[in-house]
PDB file of N, CA and C in Angstrom:
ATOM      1  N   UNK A   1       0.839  -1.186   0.000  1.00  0.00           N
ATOM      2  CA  UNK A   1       0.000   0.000   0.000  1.00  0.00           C
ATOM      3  C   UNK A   1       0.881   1.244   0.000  1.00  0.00           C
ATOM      4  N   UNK A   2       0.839   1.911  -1.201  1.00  0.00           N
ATOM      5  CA  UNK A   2       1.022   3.857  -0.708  1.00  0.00           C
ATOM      6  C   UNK A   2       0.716   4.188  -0.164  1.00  0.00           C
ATOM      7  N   UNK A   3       1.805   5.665   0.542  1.00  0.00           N
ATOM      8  CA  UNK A   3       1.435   5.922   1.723  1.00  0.00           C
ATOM      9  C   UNK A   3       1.116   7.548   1.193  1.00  0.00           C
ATOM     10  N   UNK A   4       0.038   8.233   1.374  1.00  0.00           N
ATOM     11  CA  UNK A   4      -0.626   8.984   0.910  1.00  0.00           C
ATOM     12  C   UNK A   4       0.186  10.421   1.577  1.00  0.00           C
ATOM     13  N   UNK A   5      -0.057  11.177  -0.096  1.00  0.00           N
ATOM     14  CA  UNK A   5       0.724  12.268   0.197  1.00  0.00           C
ATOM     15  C   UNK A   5      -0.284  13.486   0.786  1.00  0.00           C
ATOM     16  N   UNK A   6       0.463  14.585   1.383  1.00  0.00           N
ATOM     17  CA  UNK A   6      -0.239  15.657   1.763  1.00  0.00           C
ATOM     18  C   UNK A   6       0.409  16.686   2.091  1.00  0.00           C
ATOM     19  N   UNK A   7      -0.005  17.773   1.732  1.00  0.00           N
ATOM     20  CA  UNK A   7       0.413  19.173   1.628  1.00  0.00           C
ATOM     21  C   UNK A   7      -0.701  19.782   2.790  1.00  0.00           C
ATOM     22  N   UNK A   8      -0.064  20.631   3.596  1.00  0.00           N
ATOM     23  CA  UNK A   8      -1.201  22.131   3.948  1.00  0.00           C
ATOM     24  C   UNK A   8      -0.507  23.198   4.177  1.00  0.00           C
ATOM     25  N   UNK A   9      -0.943  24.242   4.093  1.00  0.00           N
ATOM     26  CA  UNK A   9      -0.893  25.441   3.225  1.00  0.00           C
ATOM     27  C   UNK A   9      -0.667  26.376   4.611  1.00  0.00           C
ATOM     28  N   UNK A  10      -0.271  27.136   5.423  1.00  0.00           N
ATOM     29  CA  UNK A  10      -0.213  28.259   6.602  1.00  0.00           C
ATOM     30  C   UNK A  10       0.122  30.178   5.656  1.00  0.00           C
ATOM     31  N   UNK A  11      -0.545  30.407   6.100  1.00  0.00           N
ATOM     32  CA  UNK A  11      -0.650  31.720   5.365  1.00  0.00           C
ATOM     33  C   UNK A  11      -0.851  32.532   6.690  1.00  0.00           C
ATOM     34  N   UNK A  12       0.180  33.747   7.021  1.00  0.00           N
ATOM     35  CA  UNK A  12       0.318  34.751   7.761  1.00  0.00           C
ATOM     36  C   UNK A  12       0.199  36.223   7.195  1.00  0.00           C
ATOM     37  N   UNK A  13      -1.527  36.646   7.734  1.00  0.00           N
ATOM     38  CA  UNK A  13      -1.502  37.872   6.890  1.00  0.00           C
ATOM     39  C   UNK A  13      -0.493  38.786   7.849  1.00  0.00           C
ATOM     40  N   UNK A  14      -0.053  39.843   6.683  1.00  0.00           N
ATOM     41  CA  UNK A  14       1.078  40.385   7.393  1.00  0.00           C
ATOM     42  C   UNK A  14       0.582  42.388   6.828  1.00  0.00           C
ATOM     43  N   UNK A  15       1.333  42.834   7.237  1.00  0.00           N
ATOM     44  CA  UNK A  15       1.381  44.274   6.647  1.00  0.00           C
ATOM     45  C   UNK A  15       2.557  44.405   5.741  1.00  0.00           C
ATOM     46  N   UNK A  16       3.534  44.571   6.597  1.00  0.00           N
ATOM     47  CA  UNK A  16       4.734  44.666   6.158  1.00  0.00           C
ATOM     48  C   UNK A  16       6.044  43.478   6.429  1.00  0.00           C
ATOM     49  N   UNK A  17       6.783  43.096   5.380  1.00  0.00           N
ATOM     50  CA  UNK A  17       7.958  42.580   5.577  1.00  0.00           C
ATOM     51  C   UNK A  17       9.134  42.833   5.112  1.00  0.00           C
ATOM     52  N   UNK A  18      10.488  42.697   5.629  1.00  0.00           N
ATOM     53  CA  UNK A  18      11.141  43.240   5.115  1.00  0.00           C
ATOM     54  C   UNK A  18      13.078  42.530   6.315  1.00  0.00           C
ATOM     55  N   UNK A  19      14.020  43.780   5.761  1.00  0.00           N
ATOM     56  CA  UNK A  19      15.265  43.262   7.160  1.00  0.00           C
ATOM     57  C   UNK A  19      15.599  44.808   7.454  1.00  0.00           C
ATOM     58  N   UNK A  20      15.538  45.043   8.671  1.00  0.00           N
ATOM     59  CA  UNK A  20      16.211  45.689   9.204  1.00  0.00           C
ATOM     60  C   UNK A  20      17.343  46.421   8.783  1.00  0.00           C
ATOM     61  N   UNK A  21      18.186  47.643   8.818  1.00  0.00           N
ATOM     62  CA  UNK A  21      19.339  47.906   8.770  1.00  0.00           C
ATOM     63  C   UNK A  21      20.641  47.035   9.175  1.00  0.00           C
ATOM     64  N   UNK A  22      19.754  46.532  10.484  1.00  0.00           N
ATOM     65  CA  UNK A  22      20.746  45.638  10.958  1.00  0.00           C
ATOM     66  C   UNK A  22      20.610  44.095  10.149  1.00  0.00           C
ATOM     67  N   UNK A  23      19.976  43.927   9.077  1.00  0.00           N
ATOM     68  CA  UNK A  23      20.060  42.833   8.717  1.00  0.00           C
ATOM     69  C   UNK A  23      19.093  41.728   9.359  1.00  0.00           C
ATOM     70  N   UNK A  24      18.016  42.333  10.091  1.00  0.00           N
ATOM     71  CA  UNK A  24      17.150  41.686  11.040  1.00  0.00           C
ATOM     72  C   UNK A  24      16.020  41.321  10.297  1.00  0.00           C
ATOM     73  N   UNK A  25      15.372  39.882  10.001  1.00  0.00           N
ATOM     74  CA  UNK A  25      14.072  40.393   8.853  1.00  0.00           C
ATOM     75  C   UNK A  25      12.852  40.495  10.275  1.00  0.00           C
ATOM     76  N   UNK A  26      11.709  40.745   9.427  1.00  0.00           N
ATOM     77  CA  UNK A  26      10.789  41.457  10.302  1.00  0.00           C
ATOM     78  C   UNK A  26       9.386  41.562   9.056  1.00  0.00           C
ATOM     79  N   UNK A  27       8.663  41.445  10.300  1.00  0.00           N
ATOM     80  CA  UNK A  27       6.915  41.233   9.684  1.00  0.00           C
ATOM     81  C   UNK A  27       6.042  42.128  10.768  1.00  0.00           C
ATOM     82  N   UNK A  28       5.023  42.823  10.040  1.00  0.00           N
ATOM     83  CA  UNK A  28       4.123  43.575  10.811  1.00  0.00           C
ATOM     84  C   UNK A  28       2.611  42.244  10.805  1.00  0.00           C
ATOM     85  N   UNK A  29       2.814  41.529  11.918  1.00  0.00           N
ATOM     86  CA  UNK A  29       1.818  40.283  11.698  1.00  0.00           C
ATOM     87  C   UNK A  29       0.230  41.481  11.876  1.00  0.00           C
ATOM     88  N   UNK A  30      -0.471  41.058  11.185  1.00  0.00           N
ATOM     89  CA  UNK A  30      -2.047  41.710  11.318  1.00  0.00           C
ATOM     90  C   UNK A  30      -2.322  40.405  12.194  1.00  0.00           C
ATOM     91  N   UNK A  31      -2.162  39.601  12.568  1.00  0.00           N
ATOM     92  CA  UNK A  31      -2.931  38.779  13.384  1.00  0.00           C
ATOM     93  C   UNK A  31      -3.340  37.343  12.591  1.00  0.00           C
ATOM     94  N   UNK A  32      -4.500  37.618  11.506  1.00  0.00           N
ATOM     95  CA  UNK A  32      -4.844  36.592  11.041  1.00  0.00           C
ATOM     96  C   UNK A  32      -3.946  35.733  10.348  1.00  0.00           C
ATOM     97  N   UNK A  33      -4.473  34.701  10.505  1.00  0.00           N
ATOM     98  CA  UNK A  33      -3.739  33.386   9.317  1.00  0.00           C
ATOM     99  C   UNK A  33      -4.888  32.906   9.081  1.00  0.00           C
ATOM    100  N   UNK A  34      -4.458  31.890   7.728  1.00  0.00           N
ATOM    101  CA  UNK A  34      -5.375  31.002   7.145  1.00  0.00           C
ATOM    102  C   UNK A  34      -4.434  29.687   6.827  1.00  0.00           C
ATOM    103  N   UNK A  35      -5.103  28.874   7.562  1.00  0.00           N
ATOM    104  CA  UNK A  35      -4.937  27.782   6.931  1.00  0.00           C
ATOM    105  C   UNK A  35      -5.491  26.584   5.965  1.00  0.00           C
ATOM    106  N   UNK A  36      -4.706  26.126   5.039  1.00  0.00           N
ATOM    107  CA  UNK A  36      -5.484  24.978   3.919  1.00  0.00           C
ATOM    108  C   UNK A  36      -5.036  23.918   4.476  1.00  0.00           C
ATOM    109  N   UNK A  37      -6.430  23.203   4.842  1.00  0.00           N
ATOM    110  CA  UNK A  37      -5.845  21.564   5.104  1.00  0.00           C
ATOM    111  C   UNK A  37      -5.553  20.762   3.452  1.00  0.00           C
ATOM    112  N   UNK A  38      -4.991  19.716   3.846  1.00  0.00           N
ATOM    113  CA  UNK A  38      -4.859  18.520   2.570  1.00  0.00           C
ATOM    114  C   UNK A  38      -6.133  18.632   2.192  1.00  0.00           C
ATOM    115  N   UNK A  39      -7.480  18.209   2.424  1.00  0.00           N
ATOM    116  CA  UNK A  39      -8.795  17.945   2.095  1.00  0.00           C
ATOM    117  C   UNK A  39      -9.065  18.945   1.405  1.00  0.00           C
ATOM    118  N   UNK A  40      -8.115  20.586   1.626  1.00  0.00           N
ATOM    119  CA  UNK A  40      -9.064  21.770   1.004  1.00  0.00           C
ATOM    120  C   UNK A  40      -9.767  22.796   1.749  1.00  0.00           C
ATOM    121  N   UNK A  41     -10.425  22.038   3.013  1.00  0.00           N
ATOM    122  CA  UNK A  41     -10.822  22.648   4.033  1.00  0.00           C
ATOM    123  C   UNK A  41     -10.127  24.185   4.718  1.00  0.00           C
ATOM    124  N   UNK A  42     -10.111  25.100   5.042  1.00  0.00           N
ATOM    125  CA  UNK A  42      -9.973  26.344   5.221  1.00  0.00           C
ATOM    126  C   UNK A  42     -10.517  26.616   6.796  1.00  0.00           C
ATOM    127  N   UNK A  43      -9.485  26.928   7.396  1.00  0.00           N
ATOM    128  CA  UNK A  43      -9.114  27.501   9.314  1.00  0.00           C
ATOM    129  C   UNK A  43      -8.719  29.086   9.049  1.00  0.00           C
ATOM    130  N   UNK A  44      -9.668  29.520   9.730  1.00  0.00           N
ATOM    131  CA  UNK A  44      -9.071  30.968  10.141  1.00  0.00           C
ATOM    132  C   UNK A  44      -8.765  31.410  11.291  1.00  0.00           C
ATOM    133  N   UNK A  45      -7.290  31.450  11.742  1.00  0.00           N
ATOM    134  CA  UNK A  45      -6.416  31.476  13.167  1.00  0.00           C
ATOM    135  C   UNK A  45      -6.227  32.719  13.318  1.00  0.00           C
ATOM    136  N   UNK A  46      -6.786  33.044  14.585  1.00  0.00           N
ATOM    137  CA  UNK A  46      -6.601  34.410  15.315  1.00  0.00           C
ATOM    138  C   UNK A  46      -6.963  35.279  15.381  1.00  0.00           C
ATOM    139  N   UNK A  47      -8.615  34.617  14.670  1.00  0.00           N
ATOM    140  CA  UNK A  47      -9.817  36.231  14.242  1.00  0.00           C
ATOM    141  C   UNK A  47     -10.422  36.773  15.413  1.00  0.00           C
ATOM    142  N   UNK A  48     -10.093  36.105  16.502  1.00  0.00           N
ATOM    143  CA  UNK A  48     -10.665  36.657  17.876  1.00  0.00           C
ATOM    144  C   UNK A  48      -9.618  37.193  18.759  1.00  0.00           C
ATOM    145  N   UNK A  49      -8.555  36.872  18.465  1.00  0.00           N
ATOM    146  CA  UNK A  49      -7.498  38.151  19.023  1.00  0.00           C
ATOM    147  C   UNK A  49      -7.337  39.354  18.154  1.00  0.00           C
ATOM    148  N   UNK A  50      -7.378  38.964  16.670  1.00  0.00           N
ATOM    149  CA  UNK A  50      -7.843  40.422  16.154  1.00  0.00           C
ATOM    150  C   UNK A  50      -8.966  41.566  16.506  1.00  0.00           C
ATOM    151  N   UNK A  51     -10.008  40.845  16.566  1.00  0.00           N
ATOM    152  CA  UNK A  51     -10.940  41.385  17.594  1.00  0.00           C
ATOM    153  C   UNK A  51     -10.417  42.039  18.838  1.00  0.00           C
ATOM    154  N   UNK A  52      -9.807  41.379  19.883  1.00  0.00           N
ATOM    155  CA  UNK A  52      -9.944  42.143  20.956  1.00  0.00           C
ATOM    156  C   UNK A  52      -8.658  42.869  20.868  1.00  0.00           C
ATOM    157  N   UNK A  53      -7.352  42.986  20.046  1.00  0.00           N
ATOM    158  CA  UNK A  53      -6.816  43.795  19.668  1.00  0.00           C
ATOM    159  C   UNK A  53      -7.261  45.084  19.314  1.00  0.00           C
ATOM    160  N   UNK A  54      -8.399  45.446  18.312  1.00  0.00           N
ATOM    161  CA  UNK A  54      -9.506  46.183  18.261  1.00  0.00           C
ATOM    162  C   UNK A  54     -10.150  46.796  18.624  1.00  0.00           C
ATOM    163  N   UNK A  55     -10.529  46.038  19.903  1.00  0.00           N
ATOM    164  CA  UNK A  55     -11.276  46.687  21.370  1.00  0.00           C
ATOM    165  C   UNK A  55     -10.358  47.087  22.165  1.00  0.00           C
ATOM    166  N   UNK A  56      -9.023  46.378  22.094  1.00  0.00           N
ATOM    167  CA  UNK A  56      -8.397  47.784  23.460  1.00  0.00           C
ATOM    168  C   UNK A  56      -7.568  48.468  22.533  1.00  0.00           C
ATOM    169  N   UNK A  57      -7.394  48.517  21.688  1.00  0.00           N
ATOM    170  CA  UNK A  57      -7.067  50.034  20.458  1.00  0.00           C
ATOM    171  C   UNK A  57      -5.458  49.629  20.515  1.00  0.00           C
ATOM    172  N   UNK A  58      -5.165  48.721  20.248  1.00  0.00           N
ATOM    173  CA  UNK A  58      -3.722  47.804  20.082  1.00  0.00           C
ATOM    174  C   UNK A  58      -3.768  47.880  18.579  1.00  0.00           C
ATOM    175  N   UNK A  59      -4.578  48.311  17.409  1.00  0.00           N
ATOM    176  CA  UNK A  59      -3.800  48.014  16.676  1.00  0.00           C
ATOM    177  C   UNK A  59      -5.343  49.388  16.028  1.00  0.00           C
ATOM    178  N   UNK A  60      -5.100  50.124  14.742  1.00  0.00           N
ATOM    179  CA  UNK A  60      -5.618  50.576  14.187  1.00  0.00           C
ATOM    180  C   UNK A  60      -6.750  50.200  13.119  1.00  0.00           C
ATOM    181  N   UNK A  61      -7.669  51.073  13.561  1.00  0.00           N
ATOM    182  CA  UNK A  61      -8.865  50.519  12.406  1.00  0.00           C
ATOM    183  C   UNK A  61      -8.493  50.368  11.215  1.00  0.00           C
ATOM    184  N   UNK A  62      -7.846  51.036  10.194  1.00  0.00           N
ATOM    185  CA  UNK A  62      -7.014  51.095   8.850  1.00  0.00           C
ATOM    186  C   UNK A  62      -6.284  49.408   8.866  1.00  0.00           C
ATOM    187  N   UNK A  63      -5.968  49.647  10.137  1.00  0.00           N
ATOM    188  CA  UNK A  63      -4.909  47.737   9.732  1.00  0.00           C
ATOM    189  C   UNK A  63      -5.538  46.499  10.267  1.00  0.00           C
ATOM    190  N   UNK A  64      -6.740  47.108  10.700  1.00  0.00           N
ATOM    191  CA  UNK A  64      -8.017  45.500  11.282  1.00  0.00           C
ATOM    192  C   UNK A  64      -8.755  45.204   9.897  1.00  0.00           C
ATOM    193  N   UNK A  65      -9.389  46.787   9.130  1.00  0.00           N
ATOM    194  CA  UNK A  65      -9.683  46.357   7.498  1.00  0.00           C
ATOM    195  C   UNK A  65      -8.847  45.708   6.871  1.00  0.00           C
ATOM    196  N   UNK A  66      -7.292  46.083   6.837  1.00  0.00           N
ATOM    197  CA  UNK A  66      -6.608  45.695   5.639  1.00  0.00           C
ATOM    198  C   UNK A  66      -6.578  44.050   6.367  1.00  0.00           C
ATOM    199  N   UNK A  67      -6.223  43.527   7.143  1.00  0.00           N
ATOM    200  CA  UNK A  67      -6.448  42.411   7.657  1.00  0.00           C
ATOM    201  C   UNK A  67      -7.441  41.548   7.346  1.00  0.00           C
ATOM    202  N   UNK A  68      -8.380  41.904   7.325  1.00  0.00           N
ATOM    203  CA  UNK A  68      -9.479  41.302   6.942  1.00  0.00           C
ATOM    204  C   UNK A  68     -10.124  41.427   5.503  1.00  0.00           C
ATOM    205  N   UNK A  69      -9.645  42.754   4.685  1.00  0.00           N
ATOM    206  CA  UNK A  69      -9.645  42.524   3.384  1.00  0.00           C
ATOM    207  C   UNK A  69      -8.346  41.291   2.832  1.00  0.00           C
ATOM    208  N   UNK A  70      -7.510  41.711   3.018  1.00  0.00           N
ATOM    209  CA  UNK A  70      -6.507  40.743   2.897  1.00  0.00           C
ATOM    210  C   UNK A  70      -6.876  39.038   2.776  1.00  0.00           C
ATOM    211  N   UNK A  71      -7.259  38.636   4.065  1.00  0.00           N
ATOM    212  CA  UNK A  71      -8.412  37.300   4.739  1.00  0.00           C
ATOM    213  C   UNK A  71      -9.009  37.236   3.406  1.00  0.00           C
ATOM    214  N   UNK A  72     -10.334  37.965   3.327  1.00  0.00           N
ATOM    215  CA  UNK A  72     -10.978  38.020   2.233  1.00  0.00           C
ATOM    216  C   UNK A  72     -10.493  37.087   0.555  1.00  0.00           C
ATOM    217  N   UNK A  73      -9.562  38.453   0.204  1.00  0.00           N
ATOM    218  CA  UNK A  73      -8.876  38.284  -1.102  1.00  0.00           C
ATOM    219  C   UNK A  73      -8.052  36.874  -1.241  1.00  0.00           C
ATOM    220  N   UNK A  74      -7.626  36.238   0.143  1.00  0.00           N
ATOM    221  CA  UNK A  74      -6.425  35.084  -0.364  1.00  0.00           C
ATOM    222  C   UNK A  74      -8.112  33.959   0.083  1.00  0.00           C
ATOM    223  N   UNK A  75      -9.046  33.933   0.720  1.00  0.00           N
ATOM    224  CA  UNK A  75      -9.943  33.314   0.443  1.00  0.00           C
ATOM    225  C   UNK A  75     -10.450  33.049  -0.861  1.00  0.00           C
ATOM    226  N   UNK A  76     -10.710  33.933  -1.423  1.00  0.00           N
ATOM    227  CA  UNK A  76     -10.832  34.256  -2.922  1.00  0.00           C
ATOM    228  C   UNK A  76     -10.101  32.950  -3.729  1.00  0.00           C
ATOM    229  N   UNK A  77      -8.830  33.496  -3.511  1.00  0.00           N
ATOM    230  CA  UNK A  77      -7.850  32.875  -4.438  1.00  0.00           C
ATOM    231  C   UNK A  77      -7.669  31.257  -4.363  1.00  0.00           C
ATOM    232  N   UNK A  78      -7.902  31.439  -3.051  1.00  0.00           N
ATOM    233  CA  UNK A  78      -7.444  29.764  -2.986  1.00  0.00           C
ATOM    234  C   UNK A  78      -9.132  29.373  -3.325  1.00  0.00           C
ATOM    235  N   UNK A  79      -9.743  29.737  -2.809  1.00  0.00           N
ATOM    236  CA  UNK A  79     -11.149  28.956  -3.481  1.00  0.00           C
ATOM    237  C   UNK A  79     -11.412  28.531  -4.760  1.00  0.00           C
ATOM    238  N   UNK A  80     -10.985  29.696  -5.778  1.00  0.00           N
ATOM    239  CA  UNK A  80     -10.585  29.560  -7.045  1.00  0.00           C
ATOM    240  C   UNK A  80      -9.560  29.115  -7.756  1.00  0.00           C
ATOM    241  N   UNK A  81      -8.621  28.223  -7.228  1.00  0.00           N
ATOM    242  CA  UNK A  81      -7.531  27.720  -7.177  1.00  0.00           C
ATOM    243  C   UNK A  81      -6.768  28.411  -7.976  1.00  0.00           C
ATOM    244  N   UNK A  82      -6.033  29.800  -7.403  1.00  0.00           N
ATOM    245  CA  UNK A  82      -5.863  30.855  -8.392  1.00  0.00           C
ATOM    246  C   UNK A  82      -4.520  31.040  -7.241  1.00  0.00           C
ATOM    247  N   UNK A  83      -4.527  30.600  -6.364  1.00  0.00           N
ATOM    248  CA  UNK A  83      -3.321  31.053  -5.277  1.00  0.00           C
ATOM    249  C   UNK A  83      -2.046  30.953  -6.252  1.00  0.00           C
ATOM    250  N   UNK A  84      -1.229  31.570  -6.596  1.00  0.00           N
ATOM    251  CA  UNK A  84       0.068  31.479  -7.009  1.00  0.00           C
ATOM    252  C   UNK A  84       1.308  30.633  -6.005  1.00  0.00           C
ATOM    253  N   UNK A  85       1.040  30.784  -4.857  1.00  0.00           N
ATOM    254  CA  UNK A  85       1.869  29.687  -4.130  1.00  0.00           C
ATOM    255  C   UNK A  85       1.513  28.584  -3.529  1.00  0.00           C
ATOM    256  N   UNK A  86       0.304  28.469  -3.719  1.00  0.00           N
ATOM    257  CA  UNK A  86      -0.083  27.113  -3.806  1.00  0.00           C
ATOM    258  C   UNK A  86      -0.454  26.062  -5.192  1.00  0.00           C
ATOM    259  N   UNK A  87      -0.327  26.893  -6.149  1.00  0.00           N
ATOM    260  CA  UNK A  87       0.039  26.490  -7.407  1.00  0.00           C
ATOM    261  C   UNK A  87       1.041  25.477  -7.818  1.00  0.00           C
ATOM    262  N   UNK A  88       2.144  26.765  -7.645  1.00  0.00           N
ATOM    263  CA  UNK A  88       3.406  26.280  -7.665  1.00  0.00           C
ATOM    264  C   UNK A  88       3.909  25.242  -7.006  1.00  0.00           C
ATOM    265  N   UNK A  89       3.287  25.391  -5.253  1.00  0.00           N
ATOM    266  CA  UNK A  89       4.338  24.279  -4.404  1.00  0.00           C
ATOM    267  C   UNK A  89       3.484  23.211  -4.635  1.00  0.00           C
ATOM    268  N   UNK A  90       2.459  22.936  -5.291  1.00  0.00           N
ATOM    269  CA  UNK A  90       1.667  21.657  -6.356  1.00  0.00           C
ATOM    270  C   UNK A  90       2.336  20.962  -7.263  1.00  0.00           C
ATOM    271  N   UNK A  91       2.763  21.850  -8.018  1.00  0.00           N
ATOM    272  CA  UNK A  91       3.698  21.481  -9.398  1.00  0.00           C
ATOM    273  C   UNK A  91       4.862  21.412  -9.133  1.00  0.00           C
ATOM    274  N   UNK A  92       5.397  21.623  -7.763  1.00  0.00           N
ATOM    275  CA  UNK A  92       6.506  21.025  -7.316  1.00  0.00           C
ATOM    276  C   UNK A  92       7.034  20.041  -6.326  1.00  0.00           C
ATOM    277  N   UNK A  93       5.573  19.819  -6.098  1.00  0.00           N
ATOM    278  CA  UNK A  93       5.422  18.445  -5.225  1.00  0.00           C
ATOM    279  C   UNK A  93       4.929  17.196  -6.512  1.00  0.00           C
ATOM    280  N   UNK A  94       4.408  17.420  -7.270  1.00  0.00           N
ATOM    281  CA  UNK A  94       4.585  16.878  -8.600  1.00  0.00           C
ATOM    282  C   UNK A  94       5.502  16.146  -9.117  1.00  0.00           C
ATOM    283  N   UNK A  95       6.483  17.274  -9.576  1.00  0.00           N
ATOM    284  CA  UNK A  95       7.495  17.173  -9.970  1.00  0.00           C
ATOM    285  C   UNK A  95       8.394  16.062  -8.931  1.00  0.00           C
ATOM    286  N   UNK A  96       8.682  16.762  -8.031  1.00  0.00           N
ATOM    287  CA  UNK A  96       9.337  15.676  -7.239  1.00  0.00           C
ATOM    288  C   UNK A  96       9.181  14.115  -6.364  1.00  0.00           C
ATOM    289  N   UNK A  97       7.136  13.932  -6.439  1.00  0.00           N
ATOM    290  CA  UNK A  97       7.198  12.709  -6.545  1.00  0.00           C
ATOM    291  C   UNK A  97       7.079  12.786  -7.621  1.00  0.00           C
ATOM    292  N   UNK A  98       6.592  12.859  -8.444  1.00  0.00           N
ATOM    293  CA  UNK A  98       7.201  11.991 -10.107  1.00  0.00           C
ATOM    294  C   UNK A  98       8.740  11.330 -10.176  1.00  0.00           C
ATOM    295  N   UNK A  99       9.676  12.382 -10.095  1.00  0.00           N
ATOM    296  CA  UNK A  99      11.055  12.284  -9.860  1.00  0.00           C
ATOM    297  C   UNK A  99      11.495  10.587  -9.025  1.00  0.00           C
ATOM    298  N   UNK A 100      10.725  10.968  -7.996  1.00  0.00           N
ATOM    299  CA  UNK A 100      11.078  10.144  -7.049  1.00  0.00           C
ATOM    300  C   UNK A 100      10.680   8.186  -7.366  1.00  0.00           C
ATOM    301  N   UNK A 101       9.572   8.355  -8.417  1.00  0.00           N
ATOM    302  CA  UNK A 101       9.209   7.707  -8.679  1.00  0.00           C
ATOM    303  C   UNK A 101       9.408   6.954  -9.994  1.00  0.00           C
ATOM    304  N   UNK A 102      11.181   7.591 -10.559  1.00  0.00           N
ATOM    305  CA  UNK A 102      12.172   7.431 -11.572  1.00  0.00           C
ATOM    306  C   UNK A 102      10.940   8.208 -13.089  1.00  0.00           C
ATOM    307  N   UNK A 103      10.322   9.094 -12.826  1.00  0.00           N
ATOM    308  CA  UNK A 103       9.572   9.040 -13.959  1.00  0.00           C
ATOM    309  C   UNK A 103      10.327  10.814 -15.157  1.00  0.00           C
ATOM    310  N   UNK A 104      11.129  11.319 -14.214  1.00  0.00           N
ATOM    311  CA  UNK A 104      11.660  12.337 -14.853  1.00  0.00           C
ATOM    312  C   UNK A 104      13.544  11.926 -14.925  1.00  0.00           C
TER     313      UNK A 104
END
């Protein structure tokens, strides 16, 4: 019997990323993530600390929308199997069981 493959997907909405002067990298986390299980299925992690982030004024109304537009839009994408990096790391999990399986 094969032993069944599986991918899932962690997505950290962010604001900003980038490195430091000092060479430090760095992310402005908005809070939410999304996750894709193997099945397809879709988790949204941390929409209730975004919330109360919200309520005690920890983070700005301007960056609780973009957060949640953000949420929104990669919902979108992956629903429509339109995600560009989940595309790819498809066709490269592909590729490499194929590979693996002497077929390239």
């Amino acid at each position: 019997m094969r032993k069944k493959e599986i991918i899932q997907w962690y997505f950290d909405i962010s604001k900003n990323i980038g490195i430091s002067d000092q060479g430090v990298p760095f992310w402005d986390d908005l809070y939410l993530d999304v996750i894709v299980f193997p099945n397809g299925n879709l988790y949204i992690k941390d929409e209730d600390e975004l919330e109360e982030v919200l309520n005690s004024n920890d983070i700005e109304l301007e960056d609780y929308n973009l957060a949640k537009s953000n949420m929104k839009d990669l919902i979108k994408e992956i629903e429509s199997m339109e995600n560009k990096i989940i595309k790819n790391g498809l066709e490269h999990f592909k590729f490499i069981l194929e590979a693996s399986q002497g077929r390239h």
